[in-house]
PDB file of N, CA and C in Angstrom:
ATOM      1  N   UNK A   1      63.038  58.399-107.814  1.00  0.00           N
ATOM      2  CA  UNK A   1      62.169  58.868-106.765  1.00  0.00           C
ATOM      3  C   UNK A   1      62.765  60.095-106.076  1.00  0.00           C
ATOM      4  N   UNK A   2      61.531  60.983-105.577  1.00  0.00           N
ATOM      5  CA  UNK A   2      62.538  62.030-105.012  1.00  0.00           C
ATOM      6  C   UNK A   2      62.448  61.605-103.565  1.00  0.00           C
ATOM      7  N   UNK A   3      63.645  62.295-102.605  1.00  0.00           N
ATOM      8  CA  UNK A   3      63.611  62.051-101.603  1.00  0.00           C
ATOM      9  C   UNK A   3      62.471  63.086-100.513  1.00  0.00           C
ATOM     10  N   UNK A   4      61.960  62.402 -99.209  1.00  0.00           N
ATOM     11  CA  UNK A   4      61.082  62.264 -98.772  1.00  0.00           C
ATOM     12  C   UNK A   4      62.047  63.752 -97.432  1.00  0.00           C
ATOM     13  N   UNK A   5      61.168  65.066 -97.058  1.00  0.00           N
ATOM     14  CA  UNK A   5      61.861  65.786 -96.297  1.00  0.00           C
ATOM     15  C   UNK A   5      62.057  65.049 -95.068  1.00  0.00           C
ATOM     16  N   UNK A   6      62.579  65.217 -94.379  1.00  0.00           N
ATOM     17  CA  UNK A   6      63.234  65.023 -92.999  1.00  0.00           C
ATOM     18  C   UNK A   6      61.581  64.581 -91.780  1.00  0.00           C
ATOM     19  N   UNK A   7      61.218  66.135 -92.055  1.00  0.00           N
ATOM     20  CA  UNK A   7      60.181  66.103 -91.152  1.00  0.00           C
ATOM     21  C   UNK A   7      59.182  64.886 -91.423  1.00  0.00           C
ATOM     22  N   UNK A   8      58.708  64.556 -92.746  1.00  0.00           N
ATOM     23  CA  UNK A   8      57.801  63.865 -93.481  1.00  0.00           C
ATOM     24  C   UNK A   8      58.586  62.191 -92.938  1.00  0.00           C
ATOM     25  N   UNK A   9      59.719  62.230 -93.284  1.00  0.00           N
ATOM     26  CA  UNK A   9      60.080  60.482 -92.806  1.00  0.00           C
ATOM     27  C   UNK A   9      60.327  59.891 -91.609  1.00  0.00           C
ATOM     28  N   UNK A  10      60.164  61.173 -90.616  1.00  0.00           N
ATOM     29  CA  UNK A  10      60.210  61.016 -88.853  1.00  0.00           C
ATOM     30  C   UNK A  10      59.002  61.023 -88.495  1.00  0.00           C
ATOM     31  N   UNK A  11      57.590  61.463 -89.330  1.00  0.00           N
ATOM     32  CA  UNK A  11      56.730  61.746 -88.424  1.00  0.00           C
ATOM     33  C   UNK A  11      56.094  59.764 -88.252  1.00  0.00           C
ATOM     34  N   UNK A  12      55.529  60.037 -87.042  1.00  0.00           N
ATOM     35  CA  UNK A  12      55.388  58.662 -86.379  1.00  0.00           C
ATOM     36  C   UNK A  12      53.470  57.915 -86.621  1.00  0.00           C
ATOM     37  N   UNK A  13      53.225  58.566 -87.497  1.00  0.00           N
ATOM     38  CA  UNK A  13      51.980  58.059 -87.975  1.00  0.00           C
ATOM     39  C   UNK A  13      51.206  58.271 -88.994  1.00  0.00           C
ATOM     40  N   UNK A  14      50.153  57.017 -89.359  1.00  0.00           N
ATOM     41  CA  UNK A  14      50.298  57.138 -91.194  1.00  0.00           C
ATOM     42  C   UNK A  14      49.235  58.360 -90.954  1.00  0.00           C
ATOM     43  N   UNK A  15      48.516  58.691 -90.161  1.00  0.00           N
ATOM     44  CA  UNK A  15      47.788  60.030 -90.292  1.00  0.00           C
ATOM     45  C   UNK A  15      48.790  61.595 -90.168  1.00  0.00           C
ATOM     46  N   UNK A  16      47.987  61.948 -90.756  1.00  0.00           N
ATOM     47  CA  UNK A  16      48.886  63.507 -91.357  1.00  0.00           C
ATOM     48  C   UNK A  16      47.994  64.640 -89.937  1.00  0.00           C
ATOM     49  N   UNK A  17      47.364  64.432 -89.092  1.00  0.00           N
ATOM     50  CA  UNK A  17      46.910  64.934 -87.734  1.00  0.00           C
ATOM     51  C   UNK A  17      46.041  64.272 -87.038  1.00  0.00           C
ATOM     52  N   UNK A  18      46.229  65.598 -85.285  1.00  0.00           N
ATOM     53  CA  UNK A  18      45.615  64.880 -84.386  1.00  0.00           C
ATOM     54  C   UNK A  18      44.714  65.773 -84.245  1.00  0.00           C
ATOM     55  N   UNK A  19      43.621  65.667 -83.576  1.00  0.00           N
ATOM     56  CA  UNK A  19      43.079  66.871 -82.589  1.00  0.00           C
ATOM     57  C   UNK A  19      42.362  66.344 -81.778  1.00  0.00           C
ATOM     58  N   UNK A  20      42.700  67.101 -80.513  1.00  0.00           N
ATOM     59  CA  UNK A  20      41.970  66.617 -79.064  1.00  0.00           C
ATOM     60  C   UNK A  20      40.867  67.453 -78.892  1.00  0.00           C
ATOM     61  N   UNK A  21      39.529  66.748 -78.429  1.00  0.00           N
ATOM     62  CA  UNK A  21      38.013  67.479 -78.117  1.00  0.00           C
ATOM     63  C   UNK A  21      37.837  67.109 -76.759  1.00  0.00           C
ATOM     64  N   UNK A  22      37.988  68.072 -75.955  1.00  0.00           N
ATOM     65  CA  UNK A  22      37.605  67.917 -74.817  1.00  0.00           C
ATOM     66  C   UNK A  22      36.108  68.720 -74.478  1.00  0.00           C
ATOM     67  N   UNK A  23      35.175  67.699 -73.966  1.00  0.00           N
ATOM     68  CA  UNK A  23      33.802  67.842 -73.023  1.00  0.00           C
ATOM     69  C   UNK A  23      33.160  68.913 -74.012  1.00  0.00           C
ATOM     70  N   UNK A  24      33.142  68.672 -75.214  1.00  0.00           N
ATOM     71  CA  UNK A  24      32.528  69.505 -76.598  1.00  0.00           C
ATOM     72  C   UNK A  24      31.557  68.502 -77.146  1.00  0.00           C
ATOM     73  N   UNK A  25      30.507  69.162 -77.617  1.00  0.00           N
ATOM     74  CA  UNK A  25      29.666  68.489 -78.843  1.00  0.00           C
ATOM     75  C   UNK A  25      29.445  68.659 -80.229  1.00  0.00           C
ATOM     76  N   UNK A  26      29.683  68.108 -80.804  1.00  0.00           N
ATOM     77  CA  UNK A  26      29.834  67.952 -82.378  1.00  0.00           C
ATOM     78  C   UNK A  26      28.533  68.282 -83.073  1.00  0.00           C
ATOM     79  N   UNK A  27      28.573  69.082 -83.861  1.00  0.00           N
ATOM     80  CA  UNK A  27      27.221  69.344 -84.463  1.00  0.00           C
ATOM     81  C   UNK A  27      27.476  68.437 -86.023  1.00  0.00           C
ATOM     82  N   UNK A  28      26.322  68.100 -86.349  1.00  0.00           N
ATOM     83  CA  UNK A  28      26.664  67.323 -87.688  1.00  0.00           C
ATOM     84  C   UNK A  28      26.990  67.643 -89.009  1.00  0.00           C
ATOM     85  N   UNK A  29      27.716  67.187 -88.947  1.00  0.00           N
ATOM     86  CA  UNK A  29      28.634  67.485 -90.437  1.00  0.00           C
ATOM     87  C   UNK A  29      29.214  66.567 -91.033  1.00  0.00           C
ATOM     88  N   UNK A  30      29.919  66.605 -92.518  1.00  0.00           N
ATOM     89  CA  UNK A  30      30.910  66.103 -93.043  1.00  0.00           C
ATOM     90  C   UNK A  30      32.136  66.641 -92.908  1.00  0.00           C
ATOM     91  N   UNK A  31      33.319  66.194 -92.979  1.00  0.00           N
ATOM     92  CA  UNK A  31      34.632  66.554 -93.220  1.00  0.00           C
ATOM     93  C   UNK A  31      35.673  66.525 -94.071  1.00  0.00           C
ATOM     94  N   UNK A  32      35.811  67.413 -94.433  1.00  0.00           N
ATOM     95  CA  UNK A  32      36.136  68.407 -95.777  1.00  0.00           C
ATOM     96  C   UNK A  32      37.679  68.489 -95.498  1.00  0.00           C
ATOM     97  N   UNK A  33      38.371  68.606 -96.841  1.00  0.00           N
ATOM     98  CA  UNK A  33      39.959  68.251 -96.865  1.00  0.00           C
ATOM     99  C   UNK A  33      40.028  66.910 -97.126  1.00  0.00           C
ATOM    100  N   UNK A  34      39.401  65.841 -96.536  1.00  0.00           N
ATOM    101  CA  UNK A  34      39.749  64.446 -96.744  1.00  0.00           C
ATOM    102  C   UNK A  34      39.392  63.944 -98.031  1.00  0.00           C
ATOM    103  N   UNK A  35      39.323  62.574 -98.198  1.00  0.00           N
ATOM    104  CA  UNK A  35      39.023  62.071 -99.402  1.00  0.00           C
ATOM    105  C   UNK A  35      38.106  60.917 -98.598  1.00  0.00           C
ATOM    106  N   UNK A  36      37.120  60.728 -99.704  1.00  0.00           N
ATOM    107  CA  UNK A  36      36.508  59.309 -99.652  1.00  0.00           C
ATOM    108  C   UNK A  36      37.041  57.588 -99.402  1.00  0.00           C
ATOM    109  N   UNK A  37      37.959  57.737 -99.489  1.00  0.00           N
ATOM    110  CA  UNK A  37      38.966  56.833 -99.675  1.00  0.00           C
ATOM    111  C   UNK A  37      39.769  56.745 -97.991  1.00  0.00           C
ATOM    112  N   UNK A  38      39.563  57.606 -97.549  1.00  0.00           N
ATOM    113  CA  UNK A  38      40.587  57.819 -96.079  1.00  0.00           C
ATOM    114  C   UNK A  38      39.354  57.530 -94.870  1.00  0.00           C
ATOM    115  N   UNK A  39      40.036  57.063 -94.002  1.00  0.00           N
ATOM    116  CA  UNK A  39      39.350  56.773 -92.446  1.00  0.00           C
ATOM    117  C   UNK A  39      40.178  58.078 -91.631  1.00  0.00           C
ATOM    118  N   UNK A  40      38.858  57.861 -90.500  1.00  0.00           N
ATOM    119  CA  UNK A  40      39.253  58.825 -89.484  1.00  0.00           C
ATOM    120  C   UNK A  40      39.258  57.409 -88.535  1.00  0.00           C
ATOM    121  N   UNK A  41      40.290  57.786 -87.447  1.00  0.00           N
ATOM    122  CA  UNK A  41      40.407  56.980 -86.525  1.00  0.00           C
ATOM    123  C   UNK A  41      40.105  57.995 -85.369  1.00  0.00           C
ATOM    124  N   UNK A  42      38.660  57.690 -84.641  1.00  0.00           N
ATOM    125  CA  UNK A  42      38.333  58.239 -83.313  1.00  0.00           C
ATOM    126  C   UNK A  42      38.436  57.796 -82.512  1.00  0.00           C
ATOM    127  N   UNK A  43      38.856  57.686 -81.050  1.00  0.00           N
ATOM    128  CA  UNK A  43      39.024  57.045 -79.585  1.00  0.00           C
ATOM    129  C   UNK A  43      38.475  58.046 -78.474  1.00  0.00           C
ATOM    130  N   UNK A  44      37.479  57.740 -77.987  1.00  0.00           N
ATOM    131  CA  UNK A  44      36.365  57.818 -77.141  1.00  0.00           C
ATOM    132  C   UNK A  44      37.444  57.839 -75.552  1.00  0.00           C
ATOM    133  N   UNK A  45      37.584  58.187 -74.919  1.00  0.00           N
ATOM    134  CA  UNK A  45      38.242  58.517 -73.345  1.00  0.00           C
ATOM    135  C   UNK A  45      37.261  59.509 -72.484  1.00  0.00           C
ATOM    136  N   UNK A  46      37.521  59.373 -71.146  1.00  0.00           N
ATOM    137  CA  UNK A  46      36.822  60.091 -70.528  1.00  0.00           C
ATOM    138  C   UNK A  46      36.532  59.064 -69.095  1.00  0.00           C
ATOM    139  N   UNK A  47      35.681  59.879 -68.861  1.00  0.00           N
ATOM    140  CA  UNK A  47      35.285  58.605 -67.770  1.00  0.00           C
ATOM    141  C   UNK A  47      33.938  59.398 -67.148  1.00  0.00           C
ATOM    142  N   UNK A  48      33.089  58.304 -66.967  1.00  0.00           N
ATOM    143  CA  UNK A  48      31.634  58.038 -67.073  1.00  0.00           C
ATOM    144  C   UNK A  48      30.593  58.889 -67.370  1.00  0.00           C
ATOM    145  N   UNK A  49      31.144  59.091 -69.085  1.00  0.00           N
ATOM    146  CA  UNK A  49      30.032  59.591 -69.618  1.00  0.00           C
ATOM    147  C   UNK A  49      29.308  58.394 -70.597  1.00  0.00           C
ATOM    148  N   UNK A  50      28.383  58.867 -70.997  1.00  0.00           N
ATOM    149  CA  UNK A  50      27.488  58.095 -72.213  1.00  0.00           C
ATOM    150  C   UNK A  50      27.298  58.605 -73.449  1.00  0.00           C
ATOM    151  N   UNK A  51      27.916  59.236 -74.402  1.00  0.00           N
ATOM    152  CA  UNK A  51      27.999  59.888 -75.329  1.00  0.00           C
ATOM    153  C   UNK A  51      27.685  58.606 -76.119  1.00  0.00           C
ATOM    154  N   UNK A  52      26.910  59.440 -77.385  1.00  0.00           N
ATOM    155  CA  UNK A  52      26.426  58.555 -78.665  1.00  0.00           C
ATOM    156  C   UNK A  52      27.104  59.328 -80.278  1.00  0.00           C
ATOM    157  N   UNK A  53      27.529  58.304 -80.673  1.00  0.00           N
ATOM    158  CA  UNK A  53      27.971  58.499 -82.253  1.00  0.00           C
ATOM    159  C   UNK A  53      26.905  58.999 -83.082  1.00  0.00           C
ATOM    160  N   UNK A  54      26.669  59.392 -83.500  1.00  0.00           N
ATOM    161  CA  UNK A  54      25.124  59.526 -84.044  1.00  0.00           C
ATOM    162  C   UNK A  54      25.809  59.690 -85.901  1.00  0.00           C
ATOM    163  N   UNK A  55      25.224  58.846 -86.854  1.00  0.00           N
ATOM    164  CA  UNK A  55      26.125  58.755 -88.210  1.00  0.00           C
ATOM    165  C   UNK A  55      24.302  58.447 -88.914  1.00  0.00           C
ATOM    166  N   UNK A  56      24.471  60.257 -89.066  1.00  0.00           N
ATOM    167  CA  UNK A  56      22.755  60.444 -89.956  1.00  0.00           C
ATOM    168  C   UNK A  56      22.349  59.518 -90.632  1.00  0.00           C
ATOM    169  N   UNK A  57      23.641  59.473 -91.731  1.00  0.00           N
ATOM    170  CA  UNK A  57      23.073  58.736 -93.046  1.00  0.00           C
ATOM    171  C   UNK A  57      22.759  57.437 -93.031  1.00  0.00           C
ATOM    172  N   UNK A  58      22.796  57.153 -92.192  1.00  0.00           N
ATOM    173  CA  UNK A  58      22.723  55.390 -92.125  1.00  0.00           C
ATOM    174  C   UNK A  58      21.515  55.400 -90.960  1.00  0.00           C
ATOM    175  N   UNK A  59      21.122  56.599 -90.367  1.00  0.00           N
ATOM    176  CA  UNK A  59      20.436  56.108 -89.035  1.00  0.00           C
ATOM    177  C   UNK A  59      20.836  55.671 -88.159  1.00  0.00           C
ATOM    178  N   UNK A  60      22.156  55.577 -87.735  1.00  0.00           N
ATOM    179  CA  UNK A  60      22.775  54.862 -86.256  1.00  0.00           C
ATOM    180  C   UNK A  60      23.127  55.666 -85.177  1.00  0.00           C
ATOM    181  N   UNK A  61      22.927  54.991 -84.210  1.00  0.00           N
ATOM    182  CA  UNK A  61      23.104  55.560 -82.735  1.00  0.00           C
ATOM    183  C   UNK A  61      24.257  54.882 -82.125  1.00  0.00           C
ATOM    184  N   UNK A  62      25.157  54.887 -82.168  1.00  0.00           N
ATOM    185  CA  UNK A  62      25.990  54.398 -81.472  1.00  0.00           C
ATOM    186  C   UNK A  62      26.532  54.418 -80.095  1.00  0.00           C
ATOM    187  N   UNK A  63      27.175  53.845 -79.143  1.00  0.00           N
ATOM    188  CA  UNK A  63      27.434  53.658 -78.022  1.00  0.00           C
ATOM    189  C   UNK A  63      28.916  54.187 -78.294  1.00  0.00           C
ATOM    190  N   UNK A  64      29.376  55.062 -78.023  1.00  0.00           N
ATOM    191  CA  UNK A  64      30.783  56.113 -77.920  1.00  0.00           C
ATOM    192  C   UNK A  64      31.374  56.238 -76.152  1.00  0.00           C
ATOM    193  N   UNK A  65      31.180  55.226 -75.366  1.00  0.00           N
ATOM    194  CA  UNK A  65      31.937  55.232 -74.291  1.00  0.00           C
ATOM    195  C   UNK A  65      33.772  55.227 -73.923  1.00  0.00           C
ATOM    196  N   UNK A  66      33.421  55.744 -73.512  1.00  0.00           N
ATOM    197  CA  UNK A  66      35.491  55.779 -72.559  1.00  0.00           C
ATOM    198  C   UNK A  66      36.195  54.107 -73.281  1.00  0.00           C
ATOM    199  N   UNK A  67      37.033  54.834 -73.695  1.00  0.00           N
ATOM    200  CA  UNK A  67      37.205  53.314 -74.347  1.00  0.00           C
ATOM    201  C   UNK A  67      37.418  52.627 -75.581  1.00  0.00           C
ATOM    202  N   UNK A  68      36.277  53.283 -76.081  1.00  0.00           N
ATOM    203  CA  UNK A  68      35.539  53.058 -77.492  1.00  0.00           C
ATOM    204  C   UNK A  68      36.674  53.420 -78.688  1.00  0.00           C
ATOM    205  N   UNK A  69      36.848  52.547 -79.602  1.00  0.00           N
ATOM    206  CA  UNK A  69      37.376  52.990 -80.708  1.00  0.00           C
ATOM    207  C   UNK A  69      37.142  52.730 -82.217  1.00  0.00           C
ATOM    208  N   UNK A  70      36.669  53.848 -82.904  1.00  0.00           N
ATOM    209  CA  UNK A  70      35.601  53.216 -84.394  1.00  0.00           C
ATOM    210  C   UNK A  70      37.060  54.218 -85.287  1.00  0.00           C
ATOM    211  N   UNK A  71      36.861  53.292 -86.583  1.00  0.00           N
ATOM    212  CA  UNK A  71      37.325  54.070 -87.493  1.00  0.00           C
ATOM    213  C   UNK A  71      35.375  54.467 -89.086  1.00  0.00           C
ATOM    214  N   UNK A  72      35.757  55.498 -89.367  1.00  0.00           N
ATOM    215  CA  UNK A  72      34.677  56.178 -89.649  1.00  0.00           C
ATOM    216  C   UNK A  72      35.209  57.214 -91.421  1.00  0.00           C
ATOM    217  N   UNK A  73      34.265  57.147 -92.469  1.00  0.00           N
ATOM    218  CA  UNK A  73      34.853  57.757 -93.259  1.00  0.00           C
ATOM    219  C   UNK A  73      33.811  59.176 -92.918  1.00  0.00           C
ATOM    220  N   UNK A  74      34.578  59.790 -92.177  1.00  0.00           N
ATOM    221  CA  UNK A  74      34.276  61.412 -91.875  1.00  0.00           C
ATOM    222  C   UNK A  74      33.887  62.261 -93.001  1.00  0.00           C
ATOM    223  N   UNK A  75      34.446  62.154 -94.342  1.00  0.00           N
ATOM    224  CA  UNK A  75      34.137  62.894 -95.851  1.00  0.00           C
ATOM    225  C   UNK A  75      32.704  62.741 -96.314  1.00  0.00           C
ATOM    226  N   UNK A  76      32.582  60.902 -96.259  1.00  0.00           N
ATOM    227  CA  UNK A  76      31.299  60.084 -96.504  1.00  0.00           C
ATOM    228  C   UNK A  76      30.138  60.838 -95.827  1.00  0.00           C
ATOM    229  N   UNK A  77      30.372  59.800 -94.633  1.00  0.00           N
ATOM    230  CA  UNK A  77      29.418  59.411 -93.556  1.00  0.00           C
ATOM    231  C   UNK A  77      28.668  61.319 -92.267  1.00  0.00           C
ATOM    232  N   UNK A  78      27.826  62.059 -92.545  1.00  0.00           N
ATOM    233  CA  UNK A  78      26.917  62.904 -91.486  1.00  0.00           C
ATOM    234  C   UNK A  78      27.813  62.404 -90.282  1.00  0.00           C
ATOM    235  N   UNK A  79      28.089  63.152 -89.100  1.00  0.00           N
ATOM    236  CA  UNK A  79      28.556  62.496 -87.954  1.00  0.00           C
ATOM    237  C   UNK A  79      28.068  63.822 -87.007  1.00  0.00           C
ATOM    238  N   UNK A  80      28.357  63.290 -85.522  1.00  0.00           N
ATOM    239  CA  UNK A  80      27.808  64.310 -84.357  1.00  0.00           C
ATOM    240  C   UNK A  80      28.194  63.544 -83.154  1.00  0.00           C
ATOM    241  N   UNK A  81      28.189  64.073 -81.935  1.00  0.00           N
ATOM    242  CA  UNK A  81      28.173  63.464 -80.693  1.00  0.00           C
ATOM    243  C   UNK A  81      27.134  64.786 -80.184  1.00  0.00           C
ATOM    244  N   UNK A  82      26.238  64.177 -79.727  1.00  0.00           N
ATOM    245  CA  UNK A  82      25.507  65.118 -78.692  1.00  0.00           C
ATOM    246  C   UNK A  82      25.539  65.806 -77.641  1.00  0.00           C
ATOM    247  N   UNK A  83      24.845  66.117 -76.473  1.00  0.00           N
ATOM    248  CA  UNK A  83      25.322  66.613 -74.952  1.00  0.00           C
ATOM    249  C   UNK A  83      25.195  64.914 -74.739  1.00  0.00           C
ATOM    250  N   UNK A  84      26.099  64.367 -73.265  1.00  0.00           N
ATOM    251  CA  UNK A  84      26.408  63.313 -72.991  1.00  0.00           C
ATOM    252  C   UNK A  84      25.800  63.057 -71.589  1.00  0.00           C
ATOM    253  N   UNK A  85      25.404  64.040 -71.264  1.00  0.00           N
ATOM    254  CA  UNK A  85      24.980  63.877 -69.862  1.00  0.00           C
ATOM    255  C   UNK A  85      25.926  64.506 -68.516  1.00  0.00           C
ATOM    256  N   UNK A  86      26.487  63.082 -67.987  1.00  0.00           N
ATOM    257  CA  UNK A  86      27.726  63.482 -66.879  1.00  0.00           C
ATOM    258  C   UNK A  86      28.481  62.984 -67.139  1.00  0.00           C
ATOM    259  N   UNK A  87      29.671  63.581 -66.537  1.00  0.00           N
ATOM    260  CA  UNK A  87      31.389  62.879 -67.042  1.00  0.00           C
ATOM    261  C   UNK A  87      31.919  63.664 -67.672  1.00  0.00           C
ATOM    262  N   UNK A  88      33.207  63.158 -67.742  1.00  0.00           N
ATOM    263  CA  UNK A  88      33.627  64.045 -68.422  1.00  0.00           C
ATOM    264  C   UNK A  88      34.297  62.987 -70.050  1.00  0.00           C
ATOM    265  N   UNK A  89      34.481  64.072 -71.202  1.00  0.00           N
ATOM    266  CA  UNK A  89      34.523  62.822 -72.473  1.00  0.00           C
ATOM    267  C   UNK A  89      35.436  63.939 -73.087  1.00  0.00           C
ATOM    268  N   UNK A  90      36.362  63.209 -73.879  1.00  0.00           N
ATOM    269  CA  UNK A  90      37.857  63.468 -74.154  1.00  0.00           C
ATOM    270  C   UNK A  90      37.772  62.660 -75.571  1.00  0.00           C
ATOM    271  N   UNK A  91      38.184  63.418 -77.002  1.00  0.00           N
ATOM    272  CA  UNK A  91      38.303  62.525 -78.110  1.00  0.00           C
ATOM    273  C   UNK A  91      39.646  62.930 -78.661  1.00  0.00           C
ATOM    274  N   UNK A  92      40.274  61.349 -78.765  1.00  0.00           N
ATOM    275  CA  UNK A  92      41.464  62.242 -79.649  1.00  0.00           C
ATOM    276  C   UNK A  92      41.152  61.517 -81.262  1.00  0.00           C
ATOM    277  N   UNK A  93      40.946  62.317 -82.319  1.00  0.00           N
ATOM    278  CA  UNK A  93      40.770  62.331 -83.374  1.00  0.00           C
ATOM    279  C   UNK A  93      42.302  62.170 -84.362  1.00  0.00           C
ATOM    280  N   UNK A  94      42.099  61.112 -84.869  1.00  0.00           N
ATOM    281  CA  UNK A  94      43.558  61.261 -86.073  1.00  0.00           C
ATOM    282  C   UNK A  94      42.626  61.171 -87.097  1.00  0.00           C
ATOM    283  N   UNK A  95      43.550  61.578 -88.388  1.00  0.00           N
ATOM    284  CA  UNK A  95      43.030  62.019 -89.641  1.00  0.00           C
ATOM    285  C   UNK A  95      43.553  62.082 -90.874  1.00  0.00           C
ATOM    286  N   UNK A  96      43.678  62.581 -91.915  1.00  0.00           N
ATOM    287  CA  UNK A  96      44.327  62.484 -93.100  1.00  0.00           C
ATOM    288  C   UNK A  96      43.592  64.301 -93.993  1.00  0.00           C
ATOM    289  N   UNK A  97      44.735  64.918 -94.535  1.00  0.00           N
ATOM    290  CA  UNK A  97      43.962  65.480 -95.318  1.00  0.00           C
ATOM    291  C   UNK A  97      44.838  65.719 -96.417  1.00  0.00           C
ATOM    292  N   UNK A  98      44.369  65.572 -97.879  1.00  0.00           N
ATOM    293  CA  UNK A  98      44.770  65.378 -99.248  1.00  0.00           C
ATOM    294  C   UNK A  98      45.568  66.704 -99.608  1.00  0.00           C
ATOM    295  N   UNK A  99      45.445  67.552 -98.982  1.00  0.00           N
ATOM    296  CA  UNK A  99      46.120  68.762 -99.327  1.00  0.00           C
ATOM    297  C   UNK A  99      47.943  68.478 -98.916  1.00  0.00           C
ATOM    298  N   UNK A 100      47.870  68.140 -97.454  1.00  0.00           N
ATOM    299  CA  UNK A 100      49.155  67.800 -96.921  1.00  0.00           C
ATOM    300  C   UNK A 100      49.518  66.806 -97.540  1.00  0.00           C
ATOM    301  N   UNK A 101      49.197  65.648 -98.490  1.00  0.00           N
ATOM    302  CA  UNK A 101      49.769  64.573 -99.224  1.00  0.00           C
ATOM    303  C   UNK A 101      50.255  65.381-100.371  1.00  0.00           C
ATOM    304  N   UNK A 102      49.306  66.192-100.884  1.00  0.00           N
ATOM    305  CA  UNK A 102      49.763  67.402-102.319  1.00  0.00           C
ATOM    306  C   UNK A 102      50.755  67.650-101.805  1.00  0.00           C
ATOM    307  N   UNK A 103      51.304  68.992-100.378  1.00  0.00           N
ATOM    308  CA  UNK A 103      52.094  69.338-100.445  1.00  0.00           C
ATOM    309  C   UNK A 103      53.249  68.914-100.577  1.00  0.00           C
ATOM    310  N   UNK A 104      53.726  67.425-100.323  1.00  0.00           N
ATOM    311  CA  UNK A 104      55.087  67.153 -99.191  1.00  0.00           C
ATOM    312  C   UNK A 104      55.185  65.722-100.001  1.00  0.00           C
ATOM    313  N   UNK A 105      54.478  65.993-101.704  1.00  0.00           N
ATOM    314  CA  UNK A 105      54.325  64.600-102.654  1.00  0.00           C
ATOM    315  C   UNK A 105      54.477  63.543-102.500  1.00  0.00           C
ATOM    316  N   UNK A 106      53.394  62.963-101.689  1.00  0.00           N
ATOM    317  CA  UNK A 106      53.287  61.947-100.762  1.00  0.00           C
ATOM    318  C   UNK A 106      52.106  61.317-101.758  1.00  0.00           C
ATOM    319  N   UNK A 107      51.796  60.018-102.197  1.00  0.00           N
ATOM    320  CA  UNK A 107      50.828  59.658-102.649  1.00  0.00           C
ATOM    321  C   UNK A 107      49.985  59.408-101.766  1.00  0.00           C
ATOM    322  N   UNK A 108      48.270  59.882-102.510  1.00  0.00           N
ATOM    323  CA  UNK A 108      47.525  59.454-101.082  1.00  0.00           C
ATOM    324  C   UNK A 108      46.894  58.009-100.948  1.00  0.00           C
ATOM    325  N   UNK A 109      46.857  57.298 -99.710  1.00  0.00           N
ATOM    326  CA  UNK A 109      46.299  55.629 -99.331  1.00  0.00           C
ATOM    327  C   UNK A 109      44.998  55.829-100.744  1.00  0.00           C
ATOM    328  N   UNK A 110      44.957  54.555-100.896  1.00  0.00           N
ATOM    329  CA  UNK A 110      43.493  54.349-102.327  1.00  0.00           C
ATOM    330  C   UNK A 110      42.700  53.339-101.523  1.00  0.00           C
TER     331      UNK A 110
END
């Protein structure tokens, strides 16, 4: 086996990034880089808004409050959050993308 770099065996989570969305709305899309096979882990924060998940392909409306935490295959699954109303709404997004497993020869989760 080869050995694993430094940076790669310290980092502190099985997702390969984060990104924080603050008081933004998501227009619908898929997400590209990932694989079918990988979850996104989203967590909903904020405080007293009413934001909705909205996941086209299936037709669902979801309840995305302060709080809230869905895991979601982002590659798969249409996704969006709309305008929310009032409040303010904060997402921190973790993720995976197959390129950074290429680079740093990491096999990717199946």
């Amino acid at each position: 086996d080869k050995p694993v770099s430094a940076p790669i065996s310290n980092w502190p989570s099985i997702f390969s990034g984060l990104e924080i969305i603050a008081n933004r709305t998501t227009l619908s899309h898929r997400d590209t880089g990932g694989s079918a096979s990988l979850f996104d882990l989203l967590i909903s924060l904020g405080s007293g808004h009413e934001a909705k998940l909205v996941l086209a392909d299936v037709g669902a409306e979801l309840d995305y409050y302060p709080g809230t935490m869905t895991l979601i295959s982002g590659k798969v699954l249409q996704h969006s959050i709309g305008p929310w109303g009032k409040g303010e709404r904060l997402v921190i997004a973790h993720f995976m993308k197959d390129k950074i497993h290429s680079r740093v020869e990491v096999p990717r989760p199946v």
